[in-house]
Structure formats: structure tokens, C-alpha cells
Protein backbone atom coordinates (compact mmCIF):
# COMPACT_ATOMS: atom_id res chain seq x y z
CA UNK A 1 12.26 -2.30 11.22
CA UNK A 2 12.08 -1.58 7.39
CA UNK A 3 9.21 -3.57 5.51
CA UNK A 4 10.20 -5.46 2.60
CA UNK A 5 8.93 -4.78 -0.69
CA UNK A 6 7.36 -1.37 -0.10
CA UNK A 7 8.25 0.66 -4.27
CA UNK A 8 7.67 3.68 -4.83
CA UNK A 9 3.79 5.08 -3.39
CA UNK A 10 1.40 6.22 -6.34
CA UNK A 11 2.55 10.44 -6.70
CA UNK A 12 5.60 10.61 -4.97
CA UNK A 13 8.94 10.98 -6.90
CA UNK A 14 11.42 8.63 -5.51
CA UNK A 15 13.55 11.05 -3.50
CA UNK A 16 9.89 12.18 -1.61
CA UNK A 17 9.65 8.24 -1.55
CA UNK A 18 12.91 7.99 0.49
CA UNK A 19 12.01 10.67 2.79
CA UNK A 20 8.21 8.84 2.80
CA UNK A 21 10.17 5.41 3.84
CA UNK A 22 12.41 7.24 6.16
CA UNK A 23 9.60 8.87 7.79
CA UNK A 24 7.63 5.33 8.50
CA UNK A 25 10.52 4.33 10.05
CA UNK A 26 10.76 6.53 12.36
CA UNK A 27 6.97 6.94 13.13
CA UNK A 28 6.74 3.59 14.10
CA UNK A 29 10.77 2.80 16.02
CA UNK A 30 8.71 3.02 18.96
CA UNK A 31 4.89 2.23 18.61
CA UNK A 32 3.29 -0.65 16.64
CA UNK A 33 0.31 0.90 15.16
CA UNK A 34 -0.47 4.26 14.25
CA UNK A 35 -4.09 5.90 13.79
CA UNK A 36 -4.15 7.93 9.76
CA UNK A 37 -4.03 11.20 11.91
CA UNK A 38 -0.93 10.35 14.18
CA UNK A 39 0.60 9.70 10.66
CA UNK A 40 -0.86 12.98 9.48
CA UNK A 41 0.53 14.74 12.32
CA UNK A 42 3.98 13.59 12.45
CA UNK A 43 4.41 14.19 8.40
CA UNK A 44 3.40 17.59 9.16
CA UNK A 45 6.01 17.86 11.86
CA UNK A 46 8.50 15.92 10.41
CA UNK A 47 8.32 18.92 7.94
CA UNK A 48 8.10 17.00 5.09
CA UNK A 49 7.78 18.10 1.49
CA UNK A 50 4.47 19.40 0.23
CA UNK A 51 4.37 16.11 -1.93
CA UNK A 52 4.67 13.50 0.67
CA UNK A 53 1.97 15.45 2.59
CA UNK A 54 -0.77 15.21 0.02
CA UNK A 55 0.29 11.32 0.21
CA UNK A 56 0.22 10.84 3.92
CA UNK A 57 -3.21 13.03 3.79
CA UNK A 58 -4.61 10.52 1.62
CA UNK A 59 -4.22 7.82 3.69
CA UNK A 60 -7.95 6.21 4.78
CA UNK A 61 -8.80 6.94 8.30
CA UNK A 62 -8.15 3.98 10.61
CA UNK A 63 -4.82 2.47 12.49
CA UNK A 64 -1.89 0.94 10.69
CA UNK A 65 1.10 -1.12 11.49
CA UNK A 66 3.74 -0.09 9.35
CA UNK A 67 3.64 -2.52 6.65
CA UNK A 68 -0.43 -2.08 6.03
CA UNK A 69 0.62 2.01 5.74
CA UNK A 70 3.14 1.61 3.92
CA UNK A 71 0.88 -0.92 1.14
CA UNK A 72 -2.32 1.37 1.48
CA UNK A 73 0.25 4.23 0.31
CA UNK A 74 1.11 2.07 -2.36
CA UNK A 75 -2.56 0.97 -3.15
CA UNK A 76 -3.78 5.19 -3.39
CA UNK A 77 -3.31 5.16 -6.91
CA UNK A 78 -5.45 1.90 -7.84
């Protein structure tokens, strides 16, 4: 399920913030909440560009649903 409202995270052109979307999606078709690492891990295995890594990377350790990852993405650059 896509979350509404998401833009463009802080850094990330919007093609990376396609593949960033995409990526969420996928991460979290079959779990509800994912811990900063599993995130980590998967963008790193996903093989995702340099860019959206650094992003991801950022994120604050803790577990997410895919809405409150997708908004602290959103919320690195504040």
C-alpha cells in the first residue's frame, strides 16, 4: 500500500525519489514495521543508487511503519 502525500525526501532528486518510494513499497508488501537497519539492509540490497543510500542511512534508529519512514525521510532535512 502506497502512503499518501509522501514529496520528494530532503537530498534525493526525484527519479532517486521514485526508486526511494518504490523501494518502501516493497520493503514493507509483506511486514508492517521495519527496524532503521532492516531498511538499511534492504536499500543496500535492493542495490540502490549511492544517493538514496546516504538517505536511507540517515534514517534515526528505531522501527517504522511505512508512512512514519517515509515522513522521517521527509523530515531529514528540517
Amino acid at each position: 500500500m502506497r502512503a499518501a502525500g509522501r514529496g520528494t525526501p530532503p537530498g534525493v532528486n526525484p527519479d532517486n525519489a521514485k526508486l526511494l518510494d518504490a523501494y518502501l513499497d516493497d520493503a514493507y508488501s509483506a511486514q508492517e514495521r521495519l527496524s532503521s537497519a532492516d531498511l538499511q539492509r534492504g536499500a543496500i540490497a535492493a542495490d540502490l543508487p549511492a544517493e538514496v543510500l546516504t538517505v536511507v542511512d540517515s534514517l534515526p534508529e528505531g522501527e517504522y511503519a511505512q508512512d512514519e519512514a517515509a515522513e522521517a525521510l521527509r523530515a531529514l532535512d528540517s
